[in-house]
Protein backbone atom coordinates (compact mmCIF):
# COMPACT_ATOMS: atom_id res chain seq x y z
CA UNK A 1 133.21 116.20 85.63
CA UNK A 2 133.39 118.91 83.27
CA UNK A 3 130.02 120.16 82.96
CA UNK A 4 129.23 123.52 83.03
CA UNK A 5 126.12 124.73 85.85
CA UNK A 6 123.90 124.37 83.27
CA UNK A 7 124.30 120.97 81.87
CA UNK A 8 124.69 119.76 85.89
CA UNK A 9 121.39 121.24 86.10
CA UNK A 10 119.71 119.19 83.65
CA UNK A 11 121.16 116.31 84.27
CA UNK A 12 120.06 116.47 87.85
CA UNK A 13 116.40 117.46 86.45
CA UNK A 14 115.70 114.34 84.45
CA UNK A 15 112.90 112.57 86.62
CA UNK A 16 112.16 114.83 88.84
CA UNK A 17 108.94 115.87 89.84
CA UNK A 18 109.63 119.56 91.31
CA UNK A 19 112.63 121.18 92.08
CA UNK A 20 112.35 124.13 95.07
CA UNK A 21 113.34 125.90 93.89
CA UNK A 22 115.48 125.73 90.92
CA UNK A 23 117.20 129.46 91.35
CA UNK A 24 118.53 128.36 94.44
CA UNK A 25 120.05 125.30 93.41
CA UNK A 26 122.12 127.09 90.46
CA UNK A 27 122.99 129.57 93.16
CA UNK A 28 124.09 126.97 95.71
CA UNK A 29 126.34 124.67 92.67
CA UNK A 30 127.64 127.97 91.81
CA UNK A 31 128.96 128.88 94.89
CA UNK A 32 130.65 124.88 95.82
CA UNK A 33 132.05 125.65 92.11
CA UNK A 34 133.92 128.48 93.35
CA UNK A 35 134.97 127.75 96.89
CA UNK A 36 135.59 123.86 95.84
CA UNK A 37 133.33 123.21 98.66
CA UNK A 38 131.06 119.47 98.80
CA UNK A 39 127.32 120.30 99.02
CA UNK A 40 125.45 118.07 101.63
CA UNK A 41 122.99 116.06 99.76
CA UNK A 42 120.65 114.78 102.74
CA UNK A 43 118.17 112.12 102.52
CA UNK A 44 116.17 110.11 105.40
CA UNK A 45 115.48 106.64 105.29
CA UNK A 46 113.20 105.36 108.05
CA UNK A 47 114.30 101.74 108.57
CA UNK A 48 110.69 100.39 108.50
CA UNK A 49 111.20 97.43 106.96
CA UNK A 50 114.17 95.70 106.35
CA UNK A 51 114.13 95.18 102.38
CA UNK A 52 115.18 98.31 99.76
CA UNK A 53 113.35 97.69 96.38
CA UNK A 54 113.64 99.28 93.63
CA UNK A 55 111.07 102.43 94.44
CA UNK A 56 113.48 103.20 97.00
CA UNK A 57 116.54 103.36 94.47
CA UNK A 58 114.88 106.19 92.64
CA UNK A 59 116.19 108.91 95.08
CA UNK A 60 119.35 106.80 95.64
CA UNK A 61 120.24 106.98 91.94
CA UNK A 62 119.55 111.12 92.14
CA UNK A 63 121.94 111.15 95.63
CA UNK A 64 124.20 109.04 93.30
CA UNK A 65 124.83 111.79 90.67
CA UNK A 66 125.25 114.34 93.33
CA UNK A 67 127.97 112.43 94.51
CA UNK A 68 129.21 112.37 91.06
CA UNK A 69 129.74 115.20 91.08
CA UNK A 70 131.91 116.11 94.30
CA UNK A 71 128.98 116.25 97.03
CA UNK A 72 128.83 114.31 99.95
CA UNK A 73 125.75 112.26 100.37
CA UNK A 74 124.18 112.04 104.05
CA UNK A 75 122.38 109.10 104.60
CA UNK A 76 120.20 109.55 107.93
CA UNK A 77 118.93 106.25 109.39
CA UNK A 78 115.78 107.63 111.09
CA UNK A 79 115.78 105.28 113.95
CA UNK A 80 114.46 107.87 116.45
CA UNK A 81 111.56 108.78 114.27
CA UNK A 82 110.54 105.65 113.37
CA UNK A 83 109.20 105.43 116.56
CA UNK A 84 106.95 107.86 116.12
CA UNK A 85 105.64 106.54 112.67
CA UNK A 86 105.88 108.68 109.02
CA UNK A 87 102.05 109.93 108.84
CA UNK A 88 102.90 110.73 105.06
CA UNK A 89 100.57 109.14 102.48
CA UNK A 90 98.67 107.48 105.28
CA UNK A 91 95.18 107.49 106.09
CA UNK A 92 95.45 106.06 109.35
CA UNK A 93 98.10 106.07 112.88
CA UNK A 94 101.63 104.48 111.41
CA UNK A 95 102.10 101.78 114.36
CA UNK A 96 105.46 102.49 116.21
CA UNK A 97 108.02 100.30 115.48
CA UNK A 98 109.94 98.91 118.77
CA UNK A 99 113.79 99.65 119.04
CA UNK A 100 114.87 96.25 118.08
CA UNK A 101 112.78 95.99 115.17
CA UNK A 102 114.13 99.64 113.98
CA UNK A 103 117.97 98.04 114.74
CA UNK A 104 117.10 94.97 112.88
CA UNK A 105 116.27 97.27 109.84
CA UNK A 106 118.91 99.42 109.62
CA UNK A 107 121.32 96.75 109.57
CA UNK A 108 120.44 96.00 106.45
CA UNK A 109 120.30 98.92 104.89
CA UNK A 110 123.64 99.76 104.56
CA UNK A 111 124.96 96.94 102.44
CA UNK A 112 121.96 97.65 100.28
CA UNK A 113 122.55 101.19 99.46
CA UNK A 114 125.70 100.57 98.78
CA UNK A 115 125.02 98.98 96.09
CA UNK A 116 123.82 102.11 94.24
CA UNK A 117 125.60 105.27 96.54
CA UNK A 118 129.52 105.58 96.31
CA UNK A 119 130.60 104.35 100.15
CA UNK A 120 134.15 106.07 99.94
CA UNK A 121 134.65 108.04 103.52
CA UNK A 122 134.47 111.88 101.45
CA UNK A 123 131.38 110.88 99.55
CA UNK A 124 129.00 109.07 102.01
CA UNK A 125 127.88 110.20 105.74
CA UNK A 126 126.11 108.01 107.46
CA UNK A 127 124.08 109.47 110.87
CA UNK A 128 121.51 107.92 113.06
CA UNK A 129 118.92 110.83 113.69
CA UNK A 130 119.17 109.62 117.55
CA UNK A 131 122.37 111.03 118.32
CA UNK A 132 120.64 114.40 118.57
CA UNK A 133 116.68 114.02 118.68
CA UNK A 134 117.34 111.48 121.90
CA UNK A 135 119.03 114.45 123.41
CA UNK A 136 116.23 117.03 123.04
CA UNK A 137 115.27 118.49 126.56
CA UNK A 138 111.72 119.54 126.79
CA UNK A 139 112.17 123.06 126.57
CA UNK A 140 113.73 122.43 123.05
CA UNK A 141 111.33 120.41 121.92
CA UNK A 142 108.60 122.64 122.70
CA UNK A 143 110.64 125.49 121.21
CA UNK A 144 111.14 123.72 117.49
CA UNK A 145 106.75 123.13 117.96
CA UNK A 146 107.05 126.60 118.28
CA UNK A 147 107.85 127.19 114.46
CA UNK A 148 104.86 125.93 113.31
CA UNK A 149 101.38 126.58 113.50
CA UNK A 150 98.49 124.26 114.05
CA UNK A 151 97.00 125.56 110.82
CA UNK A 152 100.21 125.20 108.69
CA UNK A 153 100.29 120.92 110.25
CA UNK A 154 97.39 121.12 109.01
CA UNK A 155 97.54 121.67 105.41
CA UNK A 156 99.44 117.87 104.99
CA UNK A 157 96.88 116.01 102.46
CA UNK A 158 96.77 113.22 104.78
CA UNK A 159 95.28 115.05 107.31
CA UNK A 160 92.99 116.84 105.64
CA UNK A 161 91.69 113.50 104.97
CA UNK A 162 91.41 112.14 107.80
CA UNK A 163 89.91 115.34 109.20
CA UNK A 164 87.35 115.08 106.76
CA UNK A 165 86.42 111.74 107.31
CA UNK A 166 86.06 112.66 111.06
CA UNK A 167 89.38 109.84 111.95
CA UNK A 168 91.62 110.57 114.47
CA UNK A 169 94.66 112.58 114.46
CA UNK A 170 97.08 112.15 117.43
CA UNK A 171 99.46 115.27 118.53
CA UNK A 172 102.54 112.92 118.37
CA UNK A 173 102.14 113.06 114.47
CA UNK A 174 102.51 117.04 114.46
CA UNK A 175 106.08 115.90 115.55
CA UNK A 176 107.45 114.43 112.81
CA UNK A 177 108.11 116.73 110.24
CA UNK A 178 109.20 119.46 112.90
CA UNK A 179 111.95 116.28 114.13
CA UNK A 180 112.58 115.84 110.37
CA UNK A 181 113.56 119.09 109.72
CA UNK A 182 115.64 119.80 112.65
CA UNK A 183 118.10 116.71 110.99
CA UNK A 184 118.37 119.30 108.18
CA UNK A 185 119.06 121.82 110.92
CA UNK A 186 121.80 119.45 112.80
CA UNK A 187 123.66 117.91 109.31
CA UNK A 188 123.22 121.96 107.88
CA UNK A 189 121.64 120.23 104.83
CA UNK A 190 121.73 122.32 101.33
CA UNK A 191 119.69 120.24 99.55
CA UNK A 192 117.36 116.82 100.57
CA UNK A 193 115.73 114.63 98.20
CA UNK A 194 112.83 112.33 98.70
CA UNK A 195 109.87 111.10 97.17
CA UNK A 196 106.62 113.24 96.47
CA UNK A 197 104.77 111.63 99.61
CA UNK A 198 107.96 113.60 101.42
CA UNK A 199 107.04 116.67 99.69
CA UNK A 200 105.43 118.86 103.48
CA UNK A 201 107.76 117.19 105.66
CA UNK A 202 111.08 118.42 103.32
CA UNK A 203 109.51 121.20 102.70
CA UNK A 204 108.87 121.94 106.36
CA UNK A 205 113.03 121.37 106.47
CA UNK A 206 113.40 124.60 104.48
CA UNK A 207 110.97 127.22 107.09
CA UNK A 208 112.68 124.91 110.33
CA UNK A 209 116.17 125.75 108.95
CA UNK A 210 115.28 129.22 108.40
CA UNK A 211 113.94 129.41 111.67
CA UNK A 212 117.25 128.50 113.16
CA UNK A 213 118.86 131.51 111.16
CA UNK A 214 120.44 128.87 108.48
CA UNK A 215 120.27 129.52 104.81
CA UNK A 216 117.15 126.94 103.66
CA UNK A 217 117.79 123.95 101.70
CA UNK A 218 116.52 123.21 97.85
CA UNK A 219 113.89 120.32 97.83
CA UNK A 220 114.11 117.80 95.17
CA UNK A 221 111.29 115.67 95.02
CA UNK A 222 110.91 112.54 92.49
CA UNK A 223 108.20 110.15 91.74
CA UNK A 224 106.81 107.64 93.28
CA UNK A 225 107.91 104.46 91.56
CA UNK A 226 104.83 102.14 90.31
CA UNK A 227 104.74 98.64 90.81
CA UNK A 228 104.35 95.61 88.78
CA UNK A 229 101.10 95.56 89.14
CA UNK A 230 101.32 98.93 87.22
CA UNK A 231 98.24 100.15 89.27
CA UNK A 232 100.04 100.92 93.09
CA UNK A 233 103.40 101.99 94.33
CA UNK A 234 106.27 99.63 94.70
CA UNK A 235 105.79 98.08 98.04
CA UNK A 236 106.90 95.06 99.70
CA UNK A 237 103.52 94.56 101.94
CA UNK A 238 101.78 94.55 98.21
CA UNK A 239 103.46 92.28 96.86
CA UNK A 240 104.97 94.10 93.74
CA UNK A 241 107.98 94.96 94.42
CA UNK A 242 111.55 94.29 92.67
CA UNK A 243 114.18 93.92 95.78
CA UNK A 244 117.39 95.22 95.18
CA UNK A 245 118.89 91.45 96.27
CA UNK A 246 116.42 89.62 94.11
CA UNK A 247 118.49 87.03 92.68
CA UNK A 248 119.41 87.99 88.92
CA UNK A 249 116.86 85.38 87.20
CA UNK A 250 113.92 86.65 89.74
CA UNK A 251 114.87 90.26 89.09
CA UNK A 252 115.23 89.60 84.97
CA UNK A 253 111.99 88.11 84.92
CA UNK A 254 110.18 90.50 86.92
CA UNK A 255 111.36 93.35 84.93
CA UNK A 256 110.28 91.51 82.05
CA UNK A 257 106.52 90.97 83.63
CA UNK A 258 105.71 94.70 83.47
CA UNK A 259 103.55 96.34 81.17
CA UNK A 260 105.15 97.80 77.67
CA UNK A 261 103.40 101.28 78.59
CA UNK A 262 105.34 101.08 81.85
CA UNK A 263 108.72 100.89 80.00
CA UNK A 264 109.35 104.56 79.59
CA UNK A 265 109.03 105.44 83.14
CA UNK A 266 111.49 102.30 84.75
CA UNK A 267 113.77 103.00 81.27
CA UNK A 268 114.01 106.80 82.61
CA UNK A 269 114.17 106.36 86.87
CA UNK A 270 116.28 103.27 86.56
CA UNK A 271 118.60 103.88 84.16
CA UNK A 272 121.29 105.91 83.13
CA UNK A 273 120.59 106.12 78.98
CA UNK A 274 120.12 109.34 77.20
CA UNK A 275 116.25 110.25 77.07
CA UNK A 276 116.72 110.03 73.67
CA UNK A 277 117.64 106.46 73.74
CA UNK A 278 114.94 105.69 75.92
CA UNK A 279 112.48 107.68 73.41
CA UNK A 280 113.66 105.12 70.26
CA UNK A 281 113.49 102.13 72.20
CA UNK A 282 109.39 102.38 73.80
CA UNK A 283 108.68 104.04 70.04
CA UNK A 284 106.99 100.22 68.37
CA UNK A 285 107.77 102.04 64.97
CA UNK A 286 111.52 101.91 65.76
CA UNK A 287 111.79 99.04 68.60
CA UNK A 288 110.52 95.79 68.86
CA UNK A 289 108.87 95.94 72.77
CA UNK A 290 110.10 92.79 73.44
CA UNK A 291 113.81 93.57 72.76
CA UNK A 292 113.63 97.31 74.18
CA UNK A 293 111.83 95.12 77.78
CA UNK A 294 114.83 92.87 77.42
CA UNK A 295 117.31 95.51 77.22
CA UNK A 296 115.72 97.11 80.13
CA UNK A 297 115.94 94.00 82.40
CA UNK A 298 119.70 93.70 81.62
CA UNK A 299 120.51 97.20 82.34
CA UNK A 300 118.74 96.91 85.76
CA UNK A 301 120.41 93.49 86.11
CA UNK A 302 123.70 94.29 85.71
CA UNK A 303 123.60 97.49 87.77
CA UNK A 304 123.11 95.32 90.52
CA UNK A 305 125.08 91.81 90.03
CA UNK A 306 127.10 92.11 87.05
CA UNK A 307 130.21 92.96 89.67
CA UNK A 308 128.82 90.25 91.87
CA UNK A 309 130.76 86.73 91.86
CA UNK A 310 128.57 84.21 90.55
CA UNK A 311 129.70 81.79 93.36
CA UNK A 312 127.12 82.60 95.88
CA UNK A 313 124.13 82.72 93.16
CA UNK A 314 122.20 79.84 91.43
CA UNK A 315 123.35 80.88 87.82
CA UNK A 316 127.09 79.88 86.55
CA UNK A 317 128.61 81.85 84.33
CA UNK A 318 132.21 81.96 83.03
CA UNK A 319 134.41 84.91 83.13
CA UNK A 320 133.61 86.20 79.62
CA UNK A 321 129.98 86.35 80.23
CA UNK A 322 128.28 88.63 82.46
CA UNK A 323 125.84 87.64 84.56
CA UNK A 324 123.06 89.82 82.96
CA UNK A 325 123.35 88.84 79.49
CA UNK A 326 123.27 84.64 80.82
CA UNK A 327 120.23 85.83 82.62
CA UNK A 328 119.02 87.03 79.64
CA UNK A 329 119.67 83.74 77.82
CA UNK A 330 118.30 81.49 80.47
CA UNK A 331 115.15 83.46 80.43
CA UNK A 332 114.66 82.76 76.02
CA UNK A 333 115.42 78.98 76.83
CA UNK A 334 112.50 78.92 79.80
CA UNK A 335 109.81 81.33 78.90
CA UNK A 336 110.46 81.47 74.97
CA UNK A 337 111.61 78.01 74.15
CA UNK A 338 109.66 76.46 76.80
CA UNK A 339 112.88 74.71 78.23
CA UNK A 340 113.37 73.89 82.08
CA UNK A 341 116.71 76.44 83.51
CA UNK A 342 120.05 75.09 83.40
CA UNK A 343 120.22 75.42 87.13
CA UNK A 344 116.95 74.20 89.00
CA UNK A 345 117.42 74.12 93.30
CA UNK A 346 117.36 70.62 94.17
CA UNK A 347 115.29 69.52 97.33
CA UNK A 348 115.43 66.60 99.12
CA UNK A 349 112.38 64.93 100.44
CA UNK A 350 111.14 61.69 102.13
CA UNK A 351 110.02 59.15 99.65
CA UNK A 352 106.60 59.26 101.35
CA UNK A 353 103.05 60.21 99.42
CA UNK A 354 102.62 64.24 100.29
CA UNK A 355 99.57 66.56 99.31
CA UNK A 356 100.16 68.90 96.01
CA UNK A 357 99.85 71.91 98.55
CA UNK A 358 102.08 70.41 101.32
CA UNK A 359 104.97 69.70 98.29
CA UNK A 360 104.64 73.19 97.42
CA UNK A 361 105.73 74.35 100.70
CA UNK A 362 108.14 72.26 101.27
CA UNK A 363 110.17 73.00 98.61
CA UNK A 364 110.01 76.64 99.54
CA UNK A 365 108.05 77.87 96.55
CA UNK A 366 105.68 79.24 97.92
CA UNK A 367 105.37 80.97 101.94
CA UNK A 368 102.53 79.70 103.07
CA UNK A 369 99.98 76.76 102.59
CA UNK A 370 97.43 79.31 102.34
CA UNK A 371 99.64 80.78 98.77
CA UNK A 372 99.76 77.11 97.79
CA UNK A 373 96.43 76.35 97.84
CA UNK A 374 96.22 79.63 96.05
CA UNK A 375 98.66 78.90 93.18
CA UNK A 376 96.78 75.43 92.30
CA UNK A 377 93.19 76.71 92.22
CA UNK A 378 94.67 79.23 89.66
CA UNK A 379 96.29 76.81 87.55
CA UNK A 380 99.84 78.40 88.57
CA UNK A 381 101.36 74.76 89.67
CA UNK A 382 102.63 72.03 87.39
CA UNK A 383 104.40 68.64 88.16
CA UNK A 384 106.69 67.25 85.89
CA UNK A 385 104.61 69.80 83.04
CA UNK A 386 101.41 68.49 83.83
CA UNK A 387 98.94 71.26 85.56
CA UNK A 388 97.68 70.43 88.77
CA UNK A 389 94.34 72.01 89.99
CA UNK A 390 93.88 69.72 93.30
CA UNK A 391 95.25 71.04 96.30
CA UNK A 392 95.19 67.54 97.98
CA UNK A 393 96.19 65.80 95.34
CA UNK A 394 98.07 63.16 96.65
CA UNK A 395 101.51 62.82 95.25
CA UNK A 396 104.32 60.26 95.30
CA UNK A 397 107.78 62.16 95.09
CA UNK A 398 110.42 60.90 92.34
CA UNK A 399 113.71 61.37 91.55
CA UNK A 400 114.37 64.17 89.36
CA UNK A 401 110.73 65.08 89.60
CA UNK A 402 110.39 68.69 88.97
CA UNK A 403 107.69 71.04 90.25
CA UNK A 404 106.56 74.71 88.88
CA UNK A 405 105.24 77.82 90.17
CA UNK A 406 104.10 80.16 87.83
CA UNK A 407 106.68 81.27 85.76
CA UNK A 408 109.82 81.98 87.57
CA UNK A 409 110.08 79.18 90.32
CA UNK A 410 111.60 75.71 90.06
CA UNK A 411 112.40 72.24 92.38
CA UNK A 412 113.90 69.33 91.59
CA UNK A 413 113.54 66.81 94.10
CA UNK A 414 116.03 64.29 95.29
CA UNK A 415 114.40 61.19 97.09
CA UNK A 416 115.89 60.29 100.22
CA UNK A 417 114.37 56.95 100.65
CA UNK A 418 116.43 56.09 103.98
């Protein structure tokens, strides 16, 4: 690209957290410089869950500009240690996920990351950590326990809680950041990113790789990504998350939901403008919030679907407009203008008198009857623009009736009266 050490440097700084250590990674760009060699650029994904959201896309956009600049990202499906369960950041046992569930998972995580890592065969390595921990005799396990001490396990903030609070801490979680680092050991990582909850277990990488007489990796930790509830971490079990196949309108007007003080932060992890950009547009005396949110959402938008063909999504557009900037419209003529969207999912129902709460599920707006009920009590259901608070409300379906849940979700129904 161009840029000298120095300038890759700071471009790879921006939204970091800590770098360990920063010496070494001038040293280690220096030296690919001059032998035209790739760097390895590891990071582990434990296929938990089968969803990426936008937290996750944080590191993914930091592998991305290493791979911008020549290195080879190595993407390491942790279906072996799954099983075991991350302890990081958790005050209790991580239940072990089963081997289907883990296979389920990582099937989907390909497709996903690709969406913000380059794929092509010299940038991207893709390794299941099972093709050597499943191998491990005994002997070598006990041998890579051997590198650490009790006391150094012990100095992981989650177990210091837990220790203090007199909870349980089961020997099978000792193994996981000795099994993490020996991936670093086996792909001969130079440098692994993660978030700060990743922090001891990368940073157990570097003394495991030493260990095994190879020169240690830099650490590159980044911040945990807060959700739109602007109090807790993006996460899909809280219910705050922004999925990276949210459809464009969902993901538009999620973006738009977040707090103004919380622009800076998703402007700066999620985006590629120039901090200075970012620094006019969250300044009031030089931005209008509104506008600088909206440009926000689009940016995020059409990172994600403004290649996509509009064929397989609810939104049309035509072939001079990009799907983020009709997002962008739709969402002024629904929450600003206070007009239904051009495109509302039509649902066909019996012609047969159904409870408010019932309706609501059948028309998929909601998961459960449970969330339905939910919705109405709060005054987050209307019928045709008239607020329902009843739950059992009895109501007759009609054509081209349309129902609302709070501000994003839409039915039409189509009466089949056969």
């Amino acid at each position: 690209m161009g840029q000298t050490i120095a300038e890759q440097i700071q471009m790879l700084k921006r939204g970091t957290v800590e770098i360990f250590r920063e010496g070494e990674l001038a040293d280690k760009l220096t030296g690919a410089a001059k032998t035209n060699r790739q760097l390895r650029i590891k990071l582990g994904l434990d296929p938990t869950s089968a969803d990426i959201h936008l937290g996750h896309t944080v590191v993914l956009r930091k592998m991305r500009q290493f791979q911008d600049l020549g290195h080879r990202a190595v993407l390491i499906i942790g279906d072996y240690t799954a099983r075991i369960g991350d302890p990081s950041g958790q005050d209790t046992t991580r239940p072990m996920l089963s081997p289907q569930q883990i296979e389920a998972n990582a099937k989907t995580y390909f497709n996903q990351a690709g969406k913000i890592l380059d794929t092509s065969d010299d940038k991207l390595e893709i390794r299941y950590n099972s093709e050597w921990l499943e191998k491990l005799t005994l002997i070598e396990l006990i041998q890579l326990a051997a590198k650490k001490t009790v006391a150094q396990m012990l100095q992981r903030d989650s177990f210091k809680l837990r220790l203090k609070a007199d909870e349980d801490i089961y020997a099978h979680e000792f193994l996981y950041p000795l099994m993490q680092g020996y991936d670093s050991v086996v792909v001969k990582s130079d440098i692994e990113l993660g978030g700060t909850d990743q922090t001891f277990n990368n940073l157990v990488g570097r003394d495991i790789q030493k260990a095994y007489g190879q020169n240690p990796q830099v650490v590159i930790t980044m911040p945990i990504l807060v959700g739109l509830d602007g109090k807790e971490k993006m996460s899909k079990s809280k219910g705050n998350y922004i999925g990276v196949t949210d459809e464009p309108n969902d993901m538009f007007g999620k973006v738009m939901s977040i707090s103004d003080e919380m622009m800076e932060n998703y402007f700066t992890l999620l985006t590629d403008l120039p901090a200075k950009k970012i620094s006019e547009l969250v300044n009031p005396e030089k931005s209008h919030p509104k506008q600088a949110k909206v440009r926000l959402a689009k940016t995020i938008v059409s990172q994600f679907w403004d290649k996509a063909s509009s064929d397989t999504l609810s939104i049309k557009v035509s072939d001079t407009v990009t799907i983020s900037d009709a997002v962008a419209v739709e969402f002024d003529r629904v929450f600003a203008q206070k007009q239904l969207p051009d495109n509302i999912q039509e649902v066909e129902i019996p012609a047969e008198t159904i409870i408010a709460s019932k309706l609501l599920v059948t028309c998929k707006l909601v998961p459960s009857s449970s969330e339905a009920k939910r919705m109405i009590k709060q005054g987050g259901c209307t019928i045709d623009s008239r607020k329902i608070s009843d739950p059992n409300k009895q109501i007759t379906p009609t054509n081209d009736m349309v129902i609302q849940v709070g501000k994003r979700k839409f039915a039409r129904l189509k009466v089949n009266k056969s």
